[in-house]
PDB file of N, CA and C in Angstrom:
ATOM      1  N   UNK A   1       5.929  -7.780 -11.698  1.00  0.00           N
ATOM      2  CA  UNK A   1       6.362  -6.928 -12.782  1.00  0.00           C
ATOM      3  C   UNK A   1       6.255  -5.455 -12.377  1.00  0.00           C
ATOM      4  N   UNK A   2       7.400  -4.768 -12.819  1.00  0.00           N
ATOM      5  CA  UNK A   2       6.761  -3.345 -12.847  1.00  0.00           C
ATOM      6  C   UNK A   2       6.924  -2.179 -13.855  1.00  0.00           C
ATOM      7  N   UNK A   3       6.678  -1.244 -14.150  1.00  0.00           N
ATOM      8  CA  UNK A   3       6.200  -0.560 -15.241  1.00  0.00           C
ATOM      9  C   UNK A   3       7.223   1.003 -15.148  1.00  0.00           C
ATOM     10  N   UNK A   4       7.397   1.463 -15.981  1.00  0.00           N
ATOM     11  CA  UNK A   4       8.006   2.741 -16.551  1.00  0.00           C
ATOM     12  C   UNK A   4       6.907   3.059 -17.518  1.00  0.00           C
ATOM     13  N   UNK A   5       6.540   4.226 -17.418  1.00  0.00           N
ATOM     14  CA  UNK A   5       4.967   4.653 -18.353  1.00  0.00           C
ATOM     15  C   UNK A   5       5.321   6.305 -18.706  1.00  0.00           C
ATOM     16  N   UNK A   6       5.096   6.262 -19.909  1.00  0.00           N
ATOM     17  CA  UNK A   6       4.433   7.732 -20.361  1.00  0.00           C
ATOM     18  C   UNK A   6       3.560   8.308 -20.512  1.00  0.00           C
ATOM     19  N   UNK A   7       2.279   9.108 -19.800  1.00  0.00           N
ATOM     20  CA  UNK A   7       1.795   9.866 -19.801  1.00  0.00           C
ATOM     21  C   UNK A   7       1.434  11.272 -21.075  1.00  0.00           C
ATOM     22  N   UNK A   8       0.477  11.344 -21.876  1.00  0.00           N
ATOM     23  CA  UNK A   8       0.646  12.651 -22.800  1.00  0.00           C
ATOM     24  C   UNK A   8      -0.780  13.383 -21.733  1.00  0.00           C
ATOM     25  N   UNK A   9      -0.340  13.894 -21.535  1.00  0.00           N
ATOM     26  CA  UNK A   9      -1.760  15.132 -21.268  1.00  0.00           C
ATOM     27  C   UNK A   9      -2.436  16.239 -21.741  1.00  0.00           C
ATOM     28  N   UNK A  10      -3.274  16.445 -21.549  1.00  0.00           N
ATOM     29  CA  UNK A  10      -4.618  17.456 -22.215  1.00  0.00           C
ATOM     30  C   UNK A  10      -3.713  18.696 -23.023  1.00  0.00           C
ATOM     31  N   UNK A  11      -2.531  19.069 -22.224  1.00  0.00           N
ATOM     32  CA  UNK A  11      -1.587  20.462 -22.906  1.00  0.00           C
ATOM     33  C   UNK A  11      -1.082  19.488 -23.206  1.00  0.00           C
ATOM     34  N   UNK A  12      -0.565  18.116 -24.422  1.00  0.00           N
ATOM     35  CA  UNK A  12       0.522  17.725 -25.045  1.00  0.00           C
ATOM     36  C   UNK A  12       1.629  17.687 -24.304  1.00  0.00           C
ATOM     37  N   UNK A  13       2.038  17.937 -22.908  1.00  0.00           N
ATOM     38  CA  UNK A  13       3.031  17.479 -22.567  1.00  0.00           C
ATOM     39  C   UNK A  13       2.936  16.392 -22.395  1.00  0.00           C
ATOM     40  N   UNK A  14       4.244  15.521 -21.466  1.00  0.00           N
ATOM     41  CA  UNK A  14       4.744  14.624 -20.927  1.00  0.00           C
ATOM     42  C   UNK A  14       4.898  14.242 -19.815  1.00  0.00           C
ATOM     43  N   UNK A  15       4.210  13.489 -18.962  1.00  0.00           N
ATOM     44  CA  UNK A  15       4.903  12.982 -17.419  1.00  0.00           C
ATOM     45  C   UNK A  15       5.231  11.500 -18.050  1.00  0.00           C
ATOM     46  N   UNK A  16       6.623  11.228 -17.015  1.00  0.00           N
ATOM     47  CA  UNK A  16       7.287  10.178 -16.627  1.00  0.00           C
ATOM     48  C   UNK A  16       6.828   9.284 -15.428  1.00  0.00           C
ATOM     49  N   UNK A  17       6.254   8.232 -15.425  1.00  0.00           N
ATOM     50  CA  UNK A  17       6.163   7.797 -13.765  1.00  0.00           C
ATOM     51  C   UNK A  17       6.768   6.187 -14.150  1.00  0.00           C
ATOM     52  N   UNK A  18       6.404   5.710 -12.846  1.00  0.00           N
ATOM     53  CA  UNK A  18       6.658   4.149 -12.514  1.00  0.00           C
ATOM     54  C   UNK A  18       5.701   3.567 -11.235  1.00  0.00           C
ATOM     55  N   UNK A  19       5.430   2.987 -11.497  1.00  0.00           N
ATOM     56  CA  UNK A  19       5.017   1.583 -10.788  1.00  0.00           C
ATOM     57  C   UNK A  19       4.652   0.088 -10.758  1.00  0.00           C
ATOM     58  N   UNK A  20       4.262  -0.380 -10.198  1.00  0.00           N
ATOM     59  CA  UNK A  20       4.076  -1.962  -9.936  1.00  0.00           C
ATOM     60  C   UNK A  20       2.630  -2.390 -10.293  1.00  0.00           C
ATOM     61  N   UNK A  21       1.644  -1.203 -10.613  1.00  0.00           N
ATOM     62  CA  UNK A  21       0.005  -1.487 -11.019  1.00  0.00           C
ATOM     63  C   UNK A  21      -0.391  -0.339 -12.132  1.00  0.00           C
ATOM     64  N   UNK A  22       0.135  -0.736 -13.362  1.00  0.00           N
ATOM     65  CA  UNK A  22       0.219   0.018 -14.108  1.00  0.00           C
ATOM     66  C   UNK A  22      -1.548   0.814 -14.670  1.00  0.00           C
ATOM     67  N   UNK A  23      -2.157  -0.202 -14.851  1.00  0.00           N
ATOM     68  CA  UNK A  23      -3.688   0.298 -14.946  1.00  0.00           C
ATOM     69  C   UNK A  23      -4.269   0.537 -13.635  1.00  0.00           C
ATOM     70  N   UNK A  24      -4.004   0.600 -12.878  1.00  0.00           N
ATOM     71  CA  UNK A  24      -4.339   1.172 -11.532  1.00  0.00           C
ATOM     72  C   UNK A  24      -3.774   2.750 -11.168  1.00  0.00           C
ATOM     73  N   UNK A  25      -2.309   2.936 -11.639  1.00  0.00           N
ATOM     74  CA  UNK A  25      -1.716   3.842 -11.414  1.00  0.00           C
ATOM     75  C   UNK A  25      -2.092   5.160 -12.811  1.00  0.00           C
ATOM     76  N   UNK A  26      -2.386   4.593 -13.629  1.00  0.00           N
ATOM     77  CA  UNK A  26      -3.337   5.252 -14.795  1.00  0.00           C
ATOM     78  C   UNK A  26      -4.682   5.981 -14.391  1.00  0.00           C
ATOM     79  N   UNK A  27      -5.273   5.033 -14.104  1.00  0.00           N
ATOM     80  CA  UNK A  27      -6.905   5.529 -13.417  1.00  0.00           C
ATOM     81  C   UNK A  27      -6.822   6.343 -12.474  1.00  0.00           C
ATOM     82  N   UNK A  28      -5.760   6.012 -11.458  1.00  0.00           N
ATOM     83  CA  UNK A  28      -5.364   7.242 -10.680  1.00  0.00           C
ATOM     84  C   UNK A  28      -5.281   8.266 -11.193  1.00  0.00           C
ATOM     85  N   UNK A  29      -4.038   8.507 -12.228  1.00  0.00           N
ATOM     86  CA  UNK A  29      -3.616   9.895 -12.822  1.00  0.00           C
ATOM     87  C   UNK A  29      -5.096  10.491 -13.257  1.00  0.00           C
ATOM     88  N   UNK A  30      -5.948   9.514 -14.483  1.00  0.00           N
ATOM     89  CA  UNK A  30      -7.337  10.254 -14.836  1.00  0.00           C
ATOM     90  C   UNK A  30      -8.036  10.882 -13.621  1.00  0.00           C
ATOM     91  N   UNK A  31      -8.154  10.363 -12.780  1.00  0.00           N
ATOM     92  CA  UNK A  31      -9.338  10.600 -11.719  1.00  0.00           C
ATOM     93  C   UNK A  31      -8.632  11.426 -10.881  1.00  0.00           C
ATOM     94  N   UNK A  32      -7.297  12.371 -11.223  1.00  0.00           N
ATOM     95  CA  UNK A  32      -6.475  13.173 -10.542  1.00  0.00           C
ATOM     96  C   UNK A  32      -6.114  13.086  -9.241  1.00  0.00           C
ATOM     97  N   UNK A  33      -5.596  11.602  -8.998  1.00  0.00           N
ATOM     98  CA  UNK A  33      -5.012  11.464  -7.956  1.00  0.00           C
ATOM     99  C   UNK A  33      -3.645  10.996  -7.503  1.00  0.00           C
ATOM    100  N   UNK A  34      -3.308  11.440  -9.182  1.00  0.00           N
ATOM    101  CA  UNK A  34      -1.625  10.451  -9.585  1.00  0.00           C
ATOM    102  C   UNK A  34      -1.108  11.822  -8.754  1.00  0.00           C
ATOM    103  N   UNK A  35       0.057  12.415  -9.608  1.00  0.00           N
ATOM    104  CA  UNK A  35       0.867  13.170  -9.369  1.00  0.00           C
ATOM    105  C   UNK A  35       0.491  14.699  -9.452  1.00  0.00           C
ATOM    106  N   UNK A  36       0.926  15.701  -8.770  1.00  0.00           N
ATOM    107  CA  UNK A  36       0.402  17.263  -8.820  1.00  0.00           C
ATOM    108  C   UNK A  36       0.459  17.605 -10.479  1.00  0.00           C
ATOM    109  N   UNK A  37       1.254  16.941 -10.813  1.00  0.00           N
ATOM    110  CA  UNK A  37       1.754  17.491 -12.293  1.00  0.00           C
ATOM    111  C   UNK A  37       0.479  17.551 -13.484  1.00  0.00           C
ATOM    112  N   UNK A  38       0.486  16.012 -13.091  1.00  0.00           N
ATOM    113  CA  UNK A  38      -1.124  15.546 -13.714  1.00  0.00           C
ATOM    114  C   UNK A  38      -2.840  15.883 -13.253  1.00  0.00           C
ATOM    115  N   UNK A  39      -2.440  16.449 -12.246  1.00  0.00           N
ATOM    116  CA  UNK A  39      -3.836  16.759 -11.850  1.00  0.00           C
ATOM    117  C   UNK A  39      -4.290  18.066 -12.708  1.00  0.00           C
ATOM    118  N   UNK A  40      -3.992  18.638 -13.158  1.00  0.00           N
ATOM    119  CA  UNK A  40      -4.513  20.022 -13.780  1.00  0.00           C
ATOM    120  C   UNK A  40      -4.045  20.029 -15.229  1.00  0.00           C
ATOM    121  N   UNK A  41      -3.666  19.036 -15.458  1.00  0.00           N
ATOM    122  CA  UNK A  41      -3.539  18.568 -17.171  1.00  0.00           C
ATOM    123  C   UNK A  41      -4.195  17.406 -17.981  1.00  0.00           C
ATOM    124  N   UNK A  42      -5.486  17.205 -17.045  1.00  0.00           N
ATOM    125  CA  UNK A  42      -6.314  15.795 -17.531  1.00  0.00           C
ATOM    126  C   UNK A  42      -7.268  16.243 -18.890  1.00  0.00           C
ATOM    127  N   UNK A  43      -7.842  15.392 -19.350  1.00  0.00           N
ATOM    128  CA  UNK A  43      -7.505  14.102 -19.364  1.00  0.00           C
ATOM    129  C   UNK A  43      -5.777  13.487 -19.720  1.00  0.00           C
ATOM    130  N   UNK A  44      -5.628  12.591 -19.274  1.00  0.00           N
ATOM    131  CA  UNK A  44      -4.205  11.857 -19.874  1.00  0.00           C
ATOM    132  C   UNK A  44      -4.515  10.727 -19.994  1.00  0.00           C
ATOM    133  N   UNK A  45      -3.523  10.188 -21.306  1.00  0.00           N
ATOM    134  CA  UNK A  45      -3.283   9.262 -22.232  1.00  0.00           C
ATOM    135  C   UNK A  45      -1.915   8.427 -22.141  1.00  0.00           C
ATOM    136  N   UNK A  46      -2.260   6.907 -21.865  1.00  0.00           N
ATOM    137  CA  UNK A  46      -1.379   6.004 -21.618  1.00  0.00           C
ATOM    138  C   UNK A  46      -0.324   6.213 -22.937  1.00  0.00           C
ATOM    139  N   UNK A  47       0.961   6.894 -23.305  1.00  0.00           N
ATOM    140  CA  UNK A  47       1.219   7.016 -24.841  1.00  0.00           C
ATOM    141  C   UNK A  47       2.413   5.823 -24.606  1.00  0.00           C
ATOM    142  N   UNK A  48       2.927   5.725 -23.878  1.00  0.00           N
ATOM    143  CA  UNK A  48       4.030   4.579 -23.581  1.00  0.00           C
ATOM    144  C   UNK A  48       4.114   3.606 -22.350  1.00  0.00           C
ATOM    145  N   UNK A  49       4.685   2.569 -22.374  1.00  0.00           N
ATOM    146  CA  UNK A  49       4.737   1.735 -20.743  1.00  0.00           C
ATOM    147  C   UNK A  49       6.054   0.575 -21.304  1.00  0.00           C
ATOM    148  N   UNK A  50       6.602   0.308 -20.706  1.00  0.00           N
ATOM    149  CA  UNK A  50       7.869  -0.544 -20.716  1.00  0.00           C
ATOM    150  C   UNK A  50       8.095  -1.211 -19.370  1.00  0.00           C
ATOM    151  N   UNK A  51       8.158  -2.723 -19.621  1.00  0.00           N
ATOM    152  CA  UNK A  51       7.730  -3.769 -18.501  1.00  0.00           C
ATOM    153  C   UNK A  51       9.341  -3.966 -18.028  1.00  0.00           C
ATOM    154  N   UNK A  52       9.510  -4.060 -17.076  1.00  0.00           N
ATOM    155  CA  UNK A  52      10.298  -4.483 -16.473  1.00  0.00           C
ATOM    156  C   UNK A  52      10.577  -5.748 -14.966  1.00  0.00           C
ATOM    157  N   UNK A  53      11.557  -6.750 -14.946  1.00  0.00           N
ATOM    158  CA  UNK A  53      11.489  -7.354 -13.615  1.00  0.00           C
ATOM    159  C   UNK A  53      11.401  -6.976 -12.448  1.00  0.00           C
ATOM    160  N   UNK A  54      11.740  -5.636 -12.438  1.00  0.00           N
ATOM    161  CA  UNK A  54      12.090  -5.342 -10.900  1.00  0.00           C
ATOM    162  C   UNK A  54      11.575  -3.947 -10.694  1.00  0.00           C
ATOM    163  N   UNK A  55      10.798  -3.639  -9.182  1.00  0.00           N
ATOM    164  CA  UNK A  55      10.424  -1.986  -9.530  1.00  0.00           C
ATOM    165  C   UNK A  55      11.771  -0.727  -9.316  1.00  0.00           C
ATOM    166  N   UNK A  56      12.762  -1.717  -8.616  1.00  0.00           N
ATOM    167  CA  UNK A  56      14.376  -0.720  -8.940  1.00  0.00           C
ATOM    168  C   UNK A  56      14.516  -0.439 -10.224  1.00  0.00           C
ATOM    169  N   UNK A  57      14.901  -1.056 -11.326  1.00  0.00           N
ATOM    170  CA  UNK A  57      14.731  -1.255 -12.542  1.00  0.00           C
ATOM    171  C   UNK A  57      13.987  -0.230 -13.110  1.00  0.00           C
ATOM    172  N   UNK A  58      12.618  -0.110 -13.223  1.00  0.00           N
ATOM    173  CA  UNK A  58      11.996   0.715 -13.716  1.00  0.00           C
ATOM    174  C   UNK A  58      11.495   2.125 -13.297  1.00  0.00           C
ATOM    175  N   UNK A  59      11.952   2.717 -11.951  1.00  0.00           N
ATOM    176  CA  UNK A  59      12.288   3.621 -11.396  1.00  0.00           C
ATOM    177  C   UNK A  59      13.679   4.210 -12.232  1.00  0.00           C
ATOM    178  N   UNK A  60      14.827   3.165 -12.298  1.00  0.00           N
ATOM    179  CA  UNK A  60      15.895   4.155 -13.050  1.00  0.00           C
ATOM    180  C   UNK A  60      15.751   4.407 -13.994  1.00  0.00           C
ATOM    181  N   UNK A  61      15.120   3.571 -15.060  1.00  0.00           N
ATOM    182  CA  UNK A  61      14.815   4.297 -16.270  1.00  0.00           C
ATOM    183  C   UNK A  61      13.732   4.923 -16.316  1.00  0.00           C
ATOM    184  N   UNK A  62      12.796   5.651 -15.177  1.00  0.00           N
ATOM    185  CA  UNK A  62      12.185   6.733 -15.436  1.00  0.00           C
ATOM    186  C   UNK A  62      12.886   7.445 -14.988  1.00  0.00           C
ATOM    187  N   UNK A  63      13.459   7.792 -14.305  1.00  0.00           N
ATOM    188  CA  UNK A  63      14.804   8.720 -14.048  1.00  0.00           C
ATOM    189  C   UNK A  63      15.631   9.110 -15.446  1.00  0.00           C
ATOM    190  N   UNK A  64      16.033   8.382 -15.734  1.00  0.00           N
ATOM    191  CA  UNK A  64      16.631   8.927 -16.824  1.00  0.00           C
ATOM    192  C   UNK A  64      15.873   9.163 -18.227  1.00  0.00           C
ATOM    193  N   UNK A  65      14.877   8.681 -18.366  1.00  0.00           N
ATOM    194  CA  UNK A  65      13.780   9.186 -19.017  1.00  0.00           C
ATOM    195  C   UNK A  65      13.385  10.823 -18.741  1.00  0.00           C
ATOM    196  N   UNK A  66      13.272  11.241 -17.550  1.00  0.00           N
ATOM    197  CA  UNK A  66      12.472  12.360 -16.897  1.00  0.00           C
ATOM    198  C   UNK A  66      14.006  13.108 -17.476  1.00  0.00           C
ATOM    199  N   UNK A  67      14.876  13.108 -17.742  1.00  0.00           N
ATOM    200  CA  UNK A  67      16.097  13.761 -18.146  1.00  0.00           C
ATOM    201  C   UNK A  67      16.403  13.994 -19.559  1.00  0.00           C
ATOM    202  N   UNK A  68      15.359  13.046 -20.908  1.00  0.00           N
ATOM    203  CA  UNK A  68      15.547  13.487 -21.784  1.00  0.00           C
ATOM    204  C   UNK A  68      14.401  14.378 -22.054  1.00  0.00           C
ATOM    205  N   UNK A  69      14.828  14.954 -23.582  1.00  0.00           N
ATOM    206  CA  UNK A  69      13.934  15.894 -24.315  1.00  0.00           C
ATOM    207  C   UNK A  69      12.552  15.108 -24.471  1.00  0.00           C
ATOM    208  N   UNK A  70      12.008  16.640 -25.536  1.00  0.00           N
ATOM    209  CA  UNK A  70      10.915  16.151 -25.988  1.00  0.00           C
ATOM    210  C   UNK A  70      11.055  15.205 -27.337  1.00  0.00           C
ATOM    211  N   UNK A  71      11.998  15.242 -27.875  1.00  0.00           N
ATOM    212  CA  UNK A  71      11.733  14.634 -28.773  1.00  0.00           C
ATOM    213  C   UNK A  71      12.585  13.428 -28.567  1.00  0.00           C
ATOM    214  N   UNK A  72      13.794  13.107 -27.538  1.00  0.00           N
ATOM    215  CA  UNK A  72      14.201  12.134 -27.746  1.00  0.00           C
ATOM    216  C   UNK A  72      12.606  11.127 -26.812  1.00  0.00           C
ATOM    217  N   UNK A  73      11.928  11.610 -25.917  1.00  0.00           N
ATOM    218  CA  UNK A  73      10.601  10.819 -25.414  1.00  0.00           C
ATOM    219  C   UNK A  73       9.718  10.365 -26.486  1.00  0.00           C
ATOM    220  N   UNK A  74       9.498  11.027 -27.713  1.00  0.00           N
ATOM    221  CA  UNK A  74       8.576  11.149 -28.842  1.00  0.00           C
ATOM    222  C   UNK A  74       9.375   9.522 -29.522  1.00  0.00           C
ATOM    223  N   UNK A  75      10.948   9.600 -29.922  1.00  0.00           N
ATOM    224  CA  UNK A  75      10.899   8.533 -30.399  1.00  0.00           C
ATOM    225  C   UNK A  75      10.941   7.122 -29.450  1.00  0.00           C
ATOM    226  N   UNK A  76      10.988   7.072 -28.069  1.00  0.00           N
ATOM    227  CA  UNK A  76      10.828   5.882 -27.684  1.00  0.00           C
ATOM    228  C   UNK A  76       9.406   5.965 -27.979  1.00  0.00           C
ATOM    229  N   UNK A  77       8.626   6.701 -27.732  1.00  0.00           N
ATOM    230  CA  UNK A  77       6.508   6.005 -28.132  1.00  0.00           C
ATOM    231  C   UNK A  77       6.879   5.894 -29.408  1.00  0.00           C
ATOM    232  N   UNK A  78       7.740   5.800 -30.359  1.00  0.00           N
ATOM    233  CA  UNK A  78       7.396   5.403 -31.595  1.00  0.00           C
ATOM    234  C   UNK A  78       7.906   4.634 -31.839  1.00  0.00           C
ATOM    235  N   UNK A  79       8.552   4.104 -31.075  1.00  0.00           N
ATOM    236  CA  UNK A  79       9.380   2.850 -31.136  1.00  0.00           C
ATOM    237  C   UNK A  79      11.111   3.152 -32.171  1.00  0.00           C
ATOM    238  N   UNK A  80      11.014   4.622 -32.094  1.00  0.00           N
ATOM    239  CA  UNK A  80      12.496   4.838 -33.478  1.00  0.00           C
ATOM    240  C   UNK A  80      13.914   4.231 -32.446  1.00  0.00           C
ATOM    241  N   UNK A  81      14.158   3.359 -31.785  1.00  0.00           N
ATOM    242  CA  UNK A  81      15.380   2.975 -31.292  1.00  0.00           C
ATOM    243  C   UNK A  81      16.634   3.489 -31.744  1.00  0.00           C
ATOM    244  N   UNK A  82      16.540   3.215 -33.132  1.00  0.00           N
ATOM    245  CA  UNK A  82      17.800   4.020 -33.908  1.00  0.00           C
ATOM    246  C   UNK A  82      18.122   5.062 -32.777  1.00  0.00           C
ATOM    247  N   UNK A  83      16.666   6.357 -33.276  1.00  0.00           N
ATOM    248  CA  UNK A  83      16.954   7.309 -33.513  1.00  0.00           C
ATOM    249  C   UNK A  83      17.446   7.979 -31.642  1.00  0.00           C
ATOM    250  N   UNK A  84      17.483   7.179 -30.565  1.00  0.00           N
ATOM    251  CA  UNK A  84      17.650   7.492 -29.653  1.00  0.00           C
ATOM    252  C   UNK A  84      18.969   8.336 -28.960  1.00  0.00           C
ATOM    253  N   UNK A  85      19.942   7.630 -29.605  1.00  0.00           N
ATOM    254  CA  UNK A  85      21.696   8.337 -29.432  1.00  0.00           C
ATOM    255  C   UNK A  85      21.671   9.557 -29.986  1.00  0.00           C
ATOM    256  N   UNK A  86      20.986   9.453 -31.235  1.00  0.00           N
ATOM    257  CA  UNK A  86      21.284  11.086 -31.600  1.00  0.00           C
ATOM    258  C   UNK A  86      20.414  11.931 -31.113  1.00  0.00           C
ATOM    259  N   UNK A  87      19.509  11.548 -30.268  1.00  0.00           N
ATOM    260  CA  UNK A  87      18.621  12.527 -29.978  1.00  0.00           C
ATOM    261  C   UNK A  87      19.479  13.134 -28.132  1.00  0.00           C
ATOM    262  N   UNK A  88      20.604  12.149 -28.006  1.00  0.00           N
ATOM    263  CA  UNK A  88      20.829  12.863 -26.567  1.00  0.00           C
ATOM    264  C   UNK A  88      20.930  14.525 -26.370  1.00  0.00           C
ATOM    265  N   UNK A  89      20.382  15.165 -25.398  1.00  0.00           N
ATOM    266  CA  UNK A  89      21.000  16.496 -25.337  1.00  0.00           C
ATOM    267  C   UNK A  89      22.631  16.760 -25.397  1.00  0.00           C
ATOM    268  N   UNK A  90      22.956  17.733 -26.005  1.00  0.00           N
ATOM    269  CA  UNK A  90      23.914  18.334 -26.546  1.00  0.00           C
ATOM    270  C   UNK A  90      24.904  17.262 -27.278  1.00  0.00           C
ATOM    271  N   UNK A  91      24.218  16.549 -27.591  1.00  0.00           N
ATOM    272  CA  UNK A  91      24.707  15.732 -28.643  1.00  0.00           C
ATOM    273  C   UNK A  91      25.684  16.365 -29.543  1.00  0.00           C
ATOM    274  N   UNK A  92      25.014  17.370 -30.492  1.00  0.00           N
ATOM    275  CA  UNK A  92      24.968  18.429 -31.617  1.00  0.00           C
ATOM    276  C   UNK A  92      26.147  19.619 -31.264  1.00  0.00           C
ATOM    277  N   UNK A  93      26.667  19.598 -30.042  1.00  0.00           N
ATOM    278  CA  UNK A  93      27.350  20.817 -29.598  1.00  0.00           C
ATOM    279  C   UNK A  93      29.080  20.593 -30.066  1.00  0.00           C
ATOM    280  N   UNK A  94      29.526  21.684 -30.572  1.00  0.00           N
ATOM    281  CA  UNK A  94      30.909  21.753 -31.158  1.00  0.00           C
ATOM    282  C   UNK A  94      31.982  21.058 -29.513  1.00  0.00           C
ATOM    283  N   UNK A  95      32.542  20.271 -30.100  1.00  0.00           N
ATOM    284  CA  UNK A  95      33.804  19.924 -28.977  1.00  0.00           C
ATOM    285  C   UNK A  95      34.491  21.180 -28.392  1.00  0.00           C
ATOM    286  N   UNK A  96      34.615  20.905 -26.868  1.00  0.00           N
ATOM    287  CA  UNK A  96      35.607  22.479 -26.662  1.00  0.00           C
ATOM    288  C   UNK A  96      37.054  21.753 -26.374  1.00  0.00           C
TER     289      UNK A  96
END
């Protein structure tokens, strides 16, 4: 199995990651050995994870995860599915 995970950290942001040892790759981030991003924003908090078959798989959708907003990230941890389409960037923007 492998994992697509959200991250909230100590400043309320957001990291995106992925891997194949999801509570392993967690304890890392705490003990600041995940990503540069996370090292100087600890503690961090598991706020999302989404299982997937394959670690291709869950690499692209942190990719395209790492591409939305803050708030379209806010409603996948809340599970608002709906509310995901309308949250794309420039959704909202007049047709040219």
């Amino acid at each position: 199995m492998a994992w697509t995970y959200i991250l909230e950290c100590a400043d309320g942001s957001y990291y995106v990651g992925s891997t194949t040892h999801l509570d392993l790759r967690v304890s890392q981030h705490q003990r600041g050995e995940g990503a540069t991003y996370t090292q100087s924003r600890r503690p961090v908090r598991l706020a999302w994870a989404g299982e997937f078959e394959r670690i291709d798989e869950a690499f692209a959708f942190e990719k395209q995860v790492q591409r939305w907003g803050r708030a379209k990230r806010q409603a996948l941890i809340d599970g608002r599915w709906d509310d995901l389409p309308g949250l794309a960037r420039g959704r909202d923007l007049p047709p040219t």
